[in-house]
Each structure stands twice: as C-alpha cells, then as structure tokens.
Protein backbone atom coordinates (compact mmCIF):
# COMPACT_ATOMS: atom_id res chain seq x y z
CA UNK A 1 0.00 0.00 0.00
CA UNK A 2 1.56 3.65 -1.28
CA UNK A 3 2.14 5.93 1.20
CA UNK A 4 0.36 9.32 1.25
CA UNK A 5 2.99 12.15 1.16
CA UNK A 6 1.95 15.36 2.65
CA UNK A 7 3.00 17.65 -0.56
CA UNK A 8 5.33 19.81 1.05
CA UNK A 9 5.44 23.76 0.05
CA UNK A 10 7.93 25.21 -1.67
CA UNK A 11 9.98 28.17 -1.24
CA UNK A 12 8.21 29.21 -4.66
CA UNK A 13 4.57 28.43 -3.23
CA UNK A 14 5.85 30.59 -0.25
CA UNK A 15 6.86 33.49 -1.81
CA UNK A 16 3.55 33.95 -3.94
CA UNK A 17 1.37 33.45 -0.26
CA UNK A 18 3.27 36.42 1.14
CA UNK A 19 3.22 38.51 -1.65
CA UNK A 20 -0.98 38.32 -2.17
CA UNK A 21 -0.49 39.27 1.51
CA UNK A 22 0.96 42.15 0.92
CA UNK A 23 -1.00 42.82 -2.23
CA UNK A 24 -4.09 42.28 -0.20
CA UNK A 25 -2.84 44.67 2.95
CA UNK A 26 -1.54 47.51 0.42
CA UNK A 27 -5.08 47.56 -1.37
CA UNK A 28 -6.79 47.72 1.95
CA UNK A 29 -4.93 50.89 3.02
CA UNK A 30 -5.04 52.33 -0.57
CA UNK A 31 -8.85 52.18 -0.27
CA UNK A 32 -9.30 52.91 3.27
CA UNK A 33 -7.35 55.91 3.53
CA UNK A 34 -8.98 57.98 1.18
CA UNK A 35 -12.28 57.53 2.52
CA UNK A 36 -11.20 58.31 6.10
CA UNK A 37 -9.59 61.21 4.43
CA UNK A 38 -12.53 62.20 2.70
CA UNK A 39 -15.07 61.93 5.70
CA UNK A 40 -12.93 63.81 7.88
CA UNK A 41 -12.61 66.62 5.10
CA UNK A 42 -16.40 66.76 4.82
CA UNK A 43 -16.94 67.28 8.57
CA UNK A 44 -14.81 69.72 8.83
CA UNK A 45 -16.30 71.14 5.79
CA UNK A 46 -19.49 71.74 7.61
CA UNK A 47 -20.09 75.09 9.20
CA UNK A 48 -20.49 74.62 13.03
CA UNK A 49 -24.42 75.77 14.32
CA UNK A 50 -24.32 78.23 16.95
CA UNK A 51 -25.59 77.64 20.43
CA UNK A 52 -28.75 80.22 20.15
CA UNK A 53 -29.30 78.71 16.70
CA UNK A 54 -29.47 75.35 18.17
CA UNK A 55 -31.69 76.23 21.36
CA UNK A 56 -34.38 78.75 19.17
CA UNK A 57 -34.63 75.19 16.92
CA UNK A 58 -35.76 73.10 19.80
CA UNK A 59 -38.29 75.92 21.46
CA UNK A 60 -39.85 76.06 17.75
CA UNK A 61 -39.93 72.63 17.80
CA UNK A 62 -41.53 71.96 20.80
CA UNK A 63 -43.79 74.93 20.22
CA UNK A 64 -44.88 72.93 16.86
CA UNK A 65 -45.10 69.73 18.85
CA UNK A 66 -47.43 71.45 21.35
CA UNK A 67 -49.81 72.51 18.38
CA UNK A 68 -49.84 69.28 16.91
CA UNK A 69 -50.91 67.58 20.65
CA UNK A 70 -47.55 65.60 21.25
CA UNK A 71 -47.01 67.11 24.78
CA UNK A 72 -44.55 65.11 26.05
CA UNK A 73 -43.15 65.15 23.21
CA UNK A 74 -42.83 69.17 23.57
CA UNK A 75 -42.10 68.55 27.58
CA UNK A 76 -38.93 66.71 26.16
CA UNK A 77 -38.02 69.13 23.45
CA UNK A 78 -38.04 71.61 25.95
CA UNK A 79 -36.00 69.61 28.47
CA UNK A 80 -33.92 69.44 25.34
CA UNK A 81 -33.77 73.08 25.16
CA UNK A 82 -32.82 73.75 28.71
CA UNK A 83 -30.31 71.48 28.58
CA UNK A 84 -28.55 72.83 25.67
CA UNK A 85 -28.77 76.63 27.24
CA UNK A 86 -26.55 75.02 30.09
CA UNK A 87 -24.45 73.61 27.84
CA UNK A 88 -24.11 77.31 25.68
CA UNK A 89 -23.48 79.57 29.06
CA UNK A 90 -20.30 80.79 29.51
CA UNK A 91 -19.04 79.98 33.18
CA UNK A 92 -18.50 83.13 35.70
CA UNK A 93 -16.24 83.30 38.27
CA UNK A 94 -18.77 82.17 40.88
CA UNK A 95 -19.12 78.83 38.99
CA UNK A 96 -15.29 78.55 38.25
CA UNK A 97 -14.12 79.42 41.59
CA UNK A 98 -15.14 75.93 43.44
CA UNK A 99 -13.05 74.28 41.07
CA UNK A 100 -9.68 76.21 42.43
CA UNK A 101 -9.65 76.44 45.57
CA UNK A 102 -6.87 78.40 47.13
C-alpha cells in the first residue's frame, strides 16, 4: 500500500502566499485611507451651528409639537432646550471658583 505524502510547500509556493499578503494589505490601506480622508474633510467642511441657533430650533420645535398635541413630546423638546442653554453659558467666576480652591 503507497504511502500518502503530505505535498510539502515550496519556497516558490511561499513566496507567492506572502506577496498576495501584501498585495491584499496595500489595497486595503489604498482604499481605506482615502475615505477616512474624505469623511474627515467633509466634517470639517461643515459650518459649526451656533448655540442660540441650536436652542431657538428646539423651542420652535416643541412649540410645533405642542400645536400638533404631542405634549410630552414638547415637555422633552423643551427639556432638550434647557439642557442645551446650560451647555451654551459661559461659566462666571462664581461657577469657576469651586473648582480652584486656594
């Protein structure tokens, strides 16, 4: 009864396995790194909304909400709204000052 030889690889059948390797690897990056280039170009690309911008657009929206008779809806729109006034205020000395104590 014949043997059955494991076919061994050759140096040959080595070479080629690396090299789709690296083929494979270099077209990954060469596709991947112009879209992350891209997507970071268009968010930066996009002008920045102001605070009162942003705030008006959720009172408006609740006030619509309110009209159409979503209330909480409108309750969380304004919630929302308060929230994002917080966010906007600049800090005064009184509210800095804990923060450094002496």
């Amino acid at each position: 009864m014949p043997e059955a030889s494991i076919p061994l690889k050759t140096p040959t059948s080595i070479g080629r396995i690396a090299r789709s390797k690296l083929f494979l690897i270099a077209l990954m990056l060469a596709i991947v790194a112009p879209v992350l280039w891209f997507s970071s170009f268009h968010s930066a690309a996009q002008t920045p909304v102001s605070c009162e911008t942003e705030y008006d657009n959720l009172v408006k929206r609740a006030k619509q909400q309110l009209i159409d008779g979503n209330r909480s809806a409108a309750i969380n729109s304004l919630i929302a709204a308060r929230s994002k006034l917080r966010d906007c205020e600049t800090p005064t000395a009184k509210d800095v000052a804990p923060l450094y104590p002496n």
